[in-house]
Protein backbone atom coordinates (compact mmCIF):
# COMPACT_ATOMS: atom_id res chain seq x y z
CA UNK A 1 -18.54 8.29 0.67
CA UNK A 2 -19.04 4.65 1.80
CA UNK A 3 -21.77 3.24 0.01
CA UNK A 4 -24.82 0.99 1.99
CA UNK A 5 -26.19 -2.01 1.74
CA UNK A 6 -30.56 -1.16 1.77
CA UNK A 7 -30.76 -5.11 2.68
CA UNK A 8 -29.01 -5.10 5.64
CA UNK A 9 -31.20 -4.22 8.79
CA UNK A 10 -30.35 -4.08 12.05
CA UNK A 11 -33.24 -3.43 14.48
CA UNK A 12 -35.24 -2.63 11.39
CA UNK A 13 -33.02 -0.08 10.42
CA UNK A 14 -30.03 0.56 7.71
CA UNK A 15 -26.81 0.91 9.41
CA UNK A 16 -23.76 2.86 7.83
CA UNK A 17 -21.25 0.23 6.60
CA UNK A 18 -18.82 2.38 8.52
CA UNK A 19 -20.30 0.69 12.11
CA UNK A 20 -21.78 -2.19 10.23
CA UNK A 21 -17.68 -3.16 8.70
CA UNK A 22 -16.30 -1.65 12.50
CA UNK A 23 -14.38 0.71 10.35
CA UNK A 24 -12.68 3.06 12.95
CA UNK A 25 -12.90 6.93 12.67
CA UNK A 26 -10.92 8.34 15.20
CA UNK A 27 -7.74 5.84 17.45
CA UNK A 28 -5.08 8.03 19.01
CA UNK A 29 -2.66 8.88 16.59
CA UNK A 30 -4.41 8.92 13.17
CA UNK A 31 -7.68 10.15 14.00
CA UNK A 32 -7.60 13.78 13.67
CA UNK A 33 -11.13 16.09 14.10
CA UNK A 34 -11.91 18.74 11.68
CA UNK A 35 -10.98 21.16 13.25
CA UNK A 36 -7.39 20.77 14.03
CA UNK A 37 -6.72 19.14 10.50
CA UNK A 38 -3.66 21.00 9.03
CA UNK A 39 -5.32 21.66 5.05
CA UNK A 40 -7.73 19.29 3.80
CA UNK A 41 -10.22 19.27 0.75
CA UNK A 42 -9.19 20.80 -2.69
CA UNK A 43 -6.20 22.42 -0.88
CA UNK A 44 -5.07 19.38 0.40
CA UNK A 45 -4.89 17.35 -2.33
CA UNK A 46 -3.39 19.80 -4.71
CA UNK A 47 -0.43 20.46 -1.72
CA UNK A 48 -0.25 16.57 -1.83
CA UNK A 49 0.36 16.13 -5.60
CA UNK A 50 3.28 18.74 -5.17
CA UNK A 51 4.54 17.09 -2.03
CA UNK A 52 4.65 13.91 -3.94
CA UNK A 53 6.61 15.21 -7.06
CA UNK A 54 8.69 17.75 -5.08
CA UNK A 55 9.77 14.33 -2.70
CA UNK A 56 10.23 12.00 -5.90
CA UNK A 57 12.28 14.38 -7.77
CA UNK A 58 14.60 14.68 -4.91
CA UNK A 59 15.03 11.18 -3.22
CA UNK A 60 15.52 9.28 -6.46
CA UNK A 61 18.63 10.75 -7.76
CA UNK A 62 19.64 10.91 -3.90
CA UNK A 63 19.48 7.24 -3.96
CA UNK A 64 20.30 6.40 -7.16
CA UNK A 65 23.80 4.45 -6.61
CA UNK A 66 22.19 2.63 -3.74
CA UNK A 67 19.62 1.43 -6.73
CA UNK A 68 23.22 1.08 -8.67
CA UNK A 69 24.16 -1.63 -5.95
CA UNK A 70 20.85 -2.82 -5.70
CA UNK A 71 20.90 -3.94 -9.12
CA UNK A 72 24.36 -5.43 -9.19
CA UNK A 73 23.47 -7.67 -6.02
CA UNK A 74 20.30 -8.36 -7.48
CA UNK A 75 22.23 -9.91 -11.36
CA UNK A 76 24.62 -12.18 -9.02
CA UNK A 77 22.22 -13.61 -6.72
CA UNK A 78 19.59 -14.92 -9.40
CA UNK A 79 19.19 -15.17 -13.44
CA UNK A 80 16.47 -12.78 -14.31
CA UNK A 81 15.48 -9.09 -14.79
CA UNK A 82 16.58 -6.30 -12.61
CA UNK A 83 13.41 -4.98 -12.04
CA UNK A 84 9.37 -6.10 -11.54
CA UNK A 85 6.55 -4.48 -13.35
CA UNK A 86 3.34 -6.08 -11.58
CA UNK A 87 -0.01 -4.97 -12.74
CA UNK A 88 -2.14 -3.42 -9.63
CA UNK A 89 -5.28 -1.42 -9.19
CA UNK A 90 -5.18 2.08 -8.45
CA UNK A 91 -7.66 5.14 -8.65
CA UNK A 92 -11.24 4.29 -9.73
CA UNK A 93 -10.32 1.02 -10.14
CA UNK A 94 -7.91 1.71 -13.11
CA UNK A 95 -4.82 -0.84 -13.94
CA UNK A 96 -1.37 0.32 -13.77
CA UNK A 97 2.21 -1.01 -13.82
CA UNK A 98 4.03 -0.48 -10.42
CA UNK A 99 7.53 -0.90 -10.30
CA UNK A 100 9.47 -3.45 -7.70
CA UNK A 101 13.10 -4.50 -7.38
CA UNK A 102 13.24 -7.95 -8.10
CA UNK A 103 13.24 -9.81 -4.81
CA UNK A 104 11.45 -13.42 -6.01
CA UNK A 105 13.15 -15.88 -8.78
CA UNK A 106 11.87 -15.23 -12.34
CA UNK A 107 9.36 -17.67 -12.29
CA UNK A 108 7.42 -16.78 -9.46
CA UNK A 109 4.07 -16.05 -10.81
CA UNK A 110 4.27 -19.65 -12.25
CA UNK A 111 5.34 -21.37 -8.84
CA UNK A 112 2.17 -19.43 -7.25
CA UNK A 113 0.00 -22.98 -7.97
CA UNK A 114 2.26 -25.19 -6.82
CA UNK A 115 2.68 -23.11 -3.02
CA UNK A 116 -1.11 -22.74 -3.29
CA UNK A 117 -1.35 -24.78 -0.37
CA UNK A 118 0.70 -22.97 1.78
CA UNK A 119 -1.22 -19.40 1.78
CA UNK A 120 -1.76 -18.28 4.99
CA UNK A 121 -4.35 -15.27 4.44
CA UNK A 122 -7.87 -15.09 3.04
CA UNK A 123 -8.76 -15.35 -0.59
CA UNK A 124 -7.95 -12.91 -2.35
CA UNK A 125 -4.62 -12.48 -0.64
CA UNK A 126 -2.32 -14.50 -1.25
CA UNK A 127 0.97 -14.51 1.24
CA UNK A 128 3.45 -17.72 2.05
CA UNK A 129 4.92 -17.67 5.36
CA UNK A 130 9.18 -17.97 4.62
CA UNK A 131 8.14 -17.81 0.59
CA UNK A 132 10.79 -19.73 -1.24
CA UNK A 133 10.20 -18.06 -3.72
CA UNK A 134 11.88 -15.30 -2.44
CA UNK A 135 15.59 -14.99 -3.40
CA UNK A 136 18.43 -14.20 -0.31
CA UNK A 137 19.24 -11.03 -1.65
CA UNK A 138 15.64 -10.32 -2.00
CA UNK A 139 14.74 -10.97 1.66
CA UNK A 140 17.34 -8.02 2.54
CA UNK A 141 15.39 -5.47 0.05
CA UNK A 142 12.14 -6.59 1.47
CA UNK A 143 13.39 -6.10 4.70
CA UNK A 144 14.64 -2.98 4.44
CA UNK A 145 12.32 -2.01 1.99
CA UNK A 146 14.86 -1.05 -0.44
CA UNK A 147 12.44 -2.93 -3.13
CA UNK A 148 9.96 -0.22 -3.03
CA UNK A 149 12.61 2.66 -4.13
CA UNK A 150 10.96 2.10 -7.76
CA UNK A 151 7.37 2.98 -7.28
CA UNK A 152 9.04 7.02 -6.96
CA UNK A 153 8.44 6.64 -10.72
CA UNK A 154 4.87 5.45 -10.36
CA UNK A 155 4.85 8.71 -7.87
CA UNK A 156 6.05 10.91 -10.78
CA UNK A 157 3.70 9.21 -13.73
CA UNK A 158 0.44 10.09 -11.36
CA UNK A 159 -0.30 5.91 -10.61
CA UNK A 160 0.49 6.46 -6.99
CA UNK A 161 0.77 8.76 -3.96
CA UNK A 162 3.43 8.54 -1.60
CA UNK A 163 0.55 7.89 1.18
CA UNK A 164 -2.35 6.29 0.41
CA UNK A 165 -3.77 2.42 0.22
CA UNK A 166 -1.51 -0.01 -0.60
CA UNK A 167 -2.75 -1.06 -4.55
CA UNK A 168 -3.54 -4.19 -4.50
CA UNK A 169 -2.63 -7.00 -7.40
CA UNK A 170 -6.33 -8.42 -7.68
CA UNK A 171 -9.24 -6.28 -9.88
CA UNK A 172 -11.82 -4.34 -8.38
CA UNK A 173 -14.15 -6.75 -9.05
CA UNK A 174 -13.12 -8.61 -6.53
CA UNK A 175 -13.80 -6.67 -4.01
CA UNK A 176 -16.71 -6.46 -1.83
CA UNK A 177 -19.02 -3.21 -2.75
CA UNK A 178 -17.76 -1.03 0.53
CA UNK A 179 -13.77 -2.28 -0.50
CA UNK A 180 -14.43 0.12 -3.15
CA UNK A 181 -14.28 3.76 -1.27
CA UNK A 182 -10.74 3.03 -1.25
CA UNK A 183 -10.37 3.34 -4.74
CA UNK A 184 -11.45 7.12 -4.70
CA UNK A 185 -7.99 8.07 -3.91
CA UNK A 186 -4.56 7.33 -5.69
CA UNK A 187 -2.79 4.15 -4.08
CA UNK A 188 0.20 4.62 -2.28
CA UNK A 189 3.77 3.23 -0.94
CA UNK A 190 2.81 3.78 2.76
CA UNK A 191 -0.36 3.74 4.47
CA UNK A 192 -2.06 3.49 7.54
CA UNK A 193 -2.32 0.00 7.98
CA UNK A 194 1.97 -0.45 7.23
CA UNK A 195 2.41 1.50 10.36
CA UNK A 196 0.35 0.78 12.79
CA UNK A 197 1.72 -2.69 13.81
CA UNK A 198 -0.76 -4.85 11.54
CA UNK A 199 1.70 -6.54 9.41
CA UNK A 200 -0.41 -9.81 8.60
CA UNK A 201 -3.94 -8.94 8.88
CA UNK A 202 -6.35 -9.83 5.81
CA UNK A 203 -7.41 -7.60 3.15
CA UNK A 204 -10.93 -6.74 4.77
CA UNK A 205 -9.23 -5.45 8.11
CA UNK A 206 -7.12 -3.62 5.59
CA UNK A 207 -9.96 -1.82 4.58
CA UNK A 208 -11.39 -0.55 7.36
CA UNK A 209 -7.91 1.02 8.07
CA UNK A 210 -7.60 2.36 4.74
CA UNK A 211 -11.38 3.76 4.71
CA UNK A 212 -10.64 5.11 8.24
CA UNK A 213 -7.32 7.36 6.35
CA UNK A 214 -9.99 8.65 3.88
CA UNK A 215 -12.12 9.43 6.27
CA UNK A 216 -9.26 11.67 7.79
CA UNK A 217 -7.89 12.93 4.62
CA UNK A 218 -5.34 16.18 5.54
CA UNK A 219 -1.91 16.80 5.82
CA UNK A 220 -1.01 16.45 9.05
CA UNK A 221 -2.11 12.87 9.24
CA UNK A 222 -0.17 12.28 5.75
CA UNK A 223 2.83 13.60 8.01
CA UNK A 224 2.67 11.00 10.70
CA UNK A 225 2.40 8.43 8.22
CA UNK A 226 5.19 9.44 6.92
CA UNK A 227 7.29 10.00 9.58
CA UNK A 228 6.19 7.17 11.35
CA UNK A 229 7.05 5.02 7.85
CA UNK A 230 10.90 6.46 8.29
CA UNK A 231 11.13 5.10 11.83
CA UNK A 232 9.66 1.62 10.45
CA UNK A 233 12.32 1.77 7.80
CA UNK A 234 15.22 2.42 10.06
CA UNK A 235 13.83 0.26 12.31
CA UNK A 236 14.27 -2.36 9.14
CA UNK A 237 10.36 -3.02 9.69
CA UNK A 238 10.00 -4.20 6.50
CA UNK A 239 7.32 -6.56 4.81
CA UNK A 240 8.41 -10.16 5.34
């Protein structure tokens, strides 16, 4: 449920936050009615946890020498660790570790001051059009989104979904008081706002998309996600 703001009045009365944030309920593809939802409410997210193990289980020893090559590229491009454990917040606001293939040098988080300057989105994203930070080996994983083959494990330990909203790396106490219906689900890899050609917008038009997907909670919109994030893959539709 999205909470509301009793001080805001608009022609004397409280609006929902869902009209008053132009968070969108039903567009074309994602916005399913009741009715013609394919499983949703206790159902639904009991199918989903199996979904997400049964899928983990078999993609990540499917793809496990393509994390083998991954790796090697990854130790003869740049000094540093294989792999990137970045704390972000997931259900209920709760911490976890989510896993990344290296794609940035090892001293990114430290260079983050320095390219300050250079951050094109609203606080409290942070996002550097042609980062240097990024190494040339990890532009290809980003790309083809070969980088996010880790967070199957997150999957697995019950951090993440494999749809869901993207976890962010900033605390829920950040966010603004409707950000947090998002949090009433488990994060996930691919979402609503990945795939429908909204690459760069800011973390509040974020929400809205990602309150909109829990608004329409089922399987069948899951499904499209999903499908639809295959095609963006293929497509190499990566993040930039």
């Amino acid at each position: 449920m999205i909470p509301q703001n009793k001080n805001i009045k608009i022609n004397g009365e409280v609006p929902e936050l869902r009209t008053l944030y132009q968070i969108p309920t039903l567009e074309p593809w994602f916005g399913i009615a009741a009715v013609a939802r394919l499983l949703s409410g206790s159902g639904y997210l009991f199918l989903k946890r199996v979904i997400d193990i049964s899928f983990s289980l078999f993609l990540l020893p499917a793809v496990a020498l393509i994390i083998l090559l991954c790796a090697v590229l990854i130790k003869l491009d740049s000094r540093g660790p294989i792999f990137y454990l970045q704390e972000r917040t997931g259900k209920g606001g709760k911490r976890f570790k989510m896993y990344k293939l290296r794609t940035m040098v090892p001293e990114a988080d430290t260079l983050k001051a320095k390219y300050s300057s250079l951050n094109a989105q609203s606080y409290p994203d942070f996002k550097i059009p042609n980062d240097p930070r990024i190494t040339m080996i990890g532009r290809i994983l980003r790309k083809t989104s070969l980088d996010e083959i880790p967070q199957f494990f997150n999957v697995l330990k019950g951090d993440m979904s494999v749809v869901g909203p993207r976890p962010t790396s900033f605390t829920a106490d950040t966010y603004e008081l409707w950000h947090t219906a998002r949090l009433e689900i488990r994060p996930g890899i691919t979402g609503l706002w990945q795939v429908s050609g909204r690459a760069d917008v800011d973390f509040t038009e974020r929400n809205r998309l990602d309150i909109a997907y829990r608004q329409n909670l089922s399987l069948w919109q899951d499904l499209k996600i999903m499908f639809r994030t295959i095609s963006a893959v293929i497509k190499c539709n990566g993040a930039k």
